[in-house]
Protein backbone atom coordinates (compact mmCIF):
# COMPACT_ATOMS: atom_id res chain seq x y z
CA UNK A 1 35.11 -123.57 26.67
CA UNK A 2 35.85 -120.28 28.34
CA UNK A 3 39.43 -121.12 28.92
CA UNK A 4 39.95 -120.07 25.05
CA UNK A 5 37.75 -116.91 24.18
CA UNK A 6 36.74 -115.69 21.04
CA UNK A 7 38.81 -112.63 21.39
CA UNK A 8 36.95 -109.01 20.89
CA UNK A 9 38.15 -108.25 17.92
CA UNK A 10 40.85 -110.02 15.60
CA UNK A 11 42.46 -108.79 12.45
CA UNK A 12 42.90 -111.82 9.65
CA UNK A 13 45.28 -111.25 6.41
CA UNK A 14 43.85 -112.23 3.16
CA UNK A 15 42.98 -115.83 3.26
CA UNK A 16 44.42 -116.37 6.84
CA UNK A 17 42.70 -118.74 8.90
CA UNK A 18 42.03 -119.48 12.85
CA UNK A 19 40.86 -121.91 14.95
CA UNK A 20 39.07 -120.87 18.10
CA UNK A 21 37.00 -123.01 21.21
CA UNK A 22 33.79 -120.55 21.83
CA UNK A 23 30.76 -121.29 23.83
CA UNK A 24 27.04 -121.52 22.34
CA UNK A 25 25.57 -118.38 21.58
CA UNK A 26 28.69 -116.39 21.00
CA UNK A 27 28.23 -113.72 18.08
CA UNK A 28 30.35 -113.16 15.29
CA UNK A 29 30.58 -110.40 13.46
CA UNK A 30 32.41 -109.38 9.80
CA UNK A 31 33.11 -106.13 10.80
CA UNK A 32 35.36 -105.66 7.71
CA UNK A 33 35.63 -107.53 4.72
CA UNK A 34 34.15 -111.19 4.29
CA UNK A 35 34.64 -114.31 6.44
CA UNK A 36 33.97 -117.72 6.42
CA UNK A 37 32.87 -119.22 9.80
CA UNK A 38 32.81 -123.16 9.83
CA UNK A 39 31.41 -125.27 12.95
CA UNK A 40 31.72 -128.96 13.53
CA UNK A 41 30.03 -130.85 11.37
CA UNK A 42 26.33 -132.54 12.40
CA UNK A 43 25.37 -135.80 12.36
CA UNK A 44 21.94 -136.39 9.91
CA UNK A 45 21.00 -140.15 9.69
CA UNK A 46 24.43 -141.85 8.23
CA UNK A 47 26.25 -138.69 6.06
CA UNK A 48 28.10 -135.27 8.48
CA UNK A 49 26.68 -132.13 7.25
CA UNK A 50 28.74 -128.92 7.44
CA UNK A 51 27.91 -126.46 9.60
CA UNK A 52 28.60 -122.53 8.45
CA UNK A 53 28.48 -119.84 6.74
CA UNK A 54 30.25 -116.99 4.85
CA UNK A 55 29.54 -113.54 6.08
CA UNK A 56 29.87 -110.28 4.62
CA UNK A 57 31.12 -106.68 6.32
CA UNK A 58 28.43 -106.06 8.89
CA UNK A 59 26.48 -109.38 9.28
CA UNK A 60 26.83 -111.30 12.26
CA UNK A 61 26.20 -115.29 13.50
CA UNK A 62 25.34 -117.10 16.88
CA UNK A 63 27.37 -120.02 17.09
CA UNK A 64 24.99 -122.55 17.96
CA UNK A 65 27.27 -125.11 20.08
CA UNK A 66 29.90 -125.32 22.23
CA UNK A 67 33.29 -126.03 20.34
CA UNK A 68 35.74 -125.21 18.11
CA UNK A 69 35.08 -122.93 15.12
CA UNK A 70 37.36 -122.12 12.02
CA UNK A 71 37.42 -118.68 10.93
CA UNK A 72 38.79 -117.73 7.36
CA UNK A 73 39.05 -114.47 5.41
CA UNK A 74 38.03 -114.35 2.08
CA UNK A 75 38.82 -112.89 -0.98
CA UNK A 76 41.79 -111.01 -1.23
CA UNK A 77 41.86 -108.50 1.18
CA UNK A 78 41.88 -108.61 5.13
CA UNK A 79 38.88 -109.08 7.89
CA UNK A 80 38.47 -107.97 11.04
CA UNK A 81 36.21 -110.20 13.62
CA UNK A 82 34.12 -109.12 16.34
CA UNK A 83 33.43 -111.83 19.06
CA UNK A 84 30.44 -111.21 21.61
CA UNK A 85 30.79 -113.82 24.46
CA UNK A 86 27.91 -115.86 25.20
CA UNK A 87 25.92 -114.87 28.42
CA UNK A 88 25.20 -112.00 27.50
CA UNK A 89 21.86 -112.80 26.70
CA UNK A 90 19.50 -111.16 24.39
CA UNK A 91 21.53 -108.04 24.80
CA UNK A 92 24.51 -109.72 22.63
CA UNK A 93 23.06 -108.56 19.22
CA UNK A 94 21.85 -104.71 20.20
CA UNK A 95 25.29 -104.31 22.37
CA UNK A 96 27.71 -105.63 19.81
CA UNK A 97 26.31 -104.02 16.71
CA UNK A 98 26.93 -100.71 17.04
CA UNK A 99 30.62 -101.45 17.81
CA UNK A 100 30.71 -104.05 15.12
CA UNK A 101 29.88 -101.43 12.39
CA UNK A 102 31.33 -98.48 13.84
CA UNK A 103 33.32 -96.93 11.40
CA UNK A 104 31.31 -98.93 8.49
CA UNK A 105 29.03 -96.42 7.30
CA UNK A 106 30.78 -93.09 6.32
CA UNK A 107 28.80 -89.74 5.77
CA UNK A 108 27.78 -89.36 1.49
CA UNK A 109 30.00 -86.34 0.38
């Protein structure tokens, strides 16, 4: 899947959507705003259940396969994602989360 990264970081308008191939155990971040992350659907006896969720500024998710994902801003302002390749162990989470949120929290005052 490699051949199409998750790029490092990607600014979406207001409701703007993107589909990208990423690799299992890539991290996504909401770095600003809110965004909707969608995976392939799964298989569970006869009925495909929907893979995703909606994050808000400052949470991550670890894609759990291989494959396309669809990435969607919400509400009406603009996102910015943070990808963290896959590979990079248990390290992703502690490495990428200080640049996810830098910036996010401001001094009080």
């Amino acid at each position: 899947m490699s051949s199409h990264p998750c790029p490092p970081e990607r600014l979406l308008a207001a409701g703007q959507s993107l589909q990208l191939a990423v690799d299992a155990g890539t991290v996504v971040f909401a770095s600003q705003g809110r965004l909707r992350i969608d995976e392939a659907p799964r298989w569970l006896a006869d009925v495909a259940v929907p893979v995703g969720r909606s994050l808000d500024e400052g949470e991550g998710w670890v894609v759990e396969r291989a494959g396309w994902i669809t990435v969607r801003a919400l509400g009406g302002a603009a996102a910015r994602l943070r990808c963290v390749p896959a590979g990079t162990g248990g390290r992703g989470w502690r490495l990428a989360l200080p640049r996810a949120l830098h910036g996010w929290f401001r001094p009080a005052g």
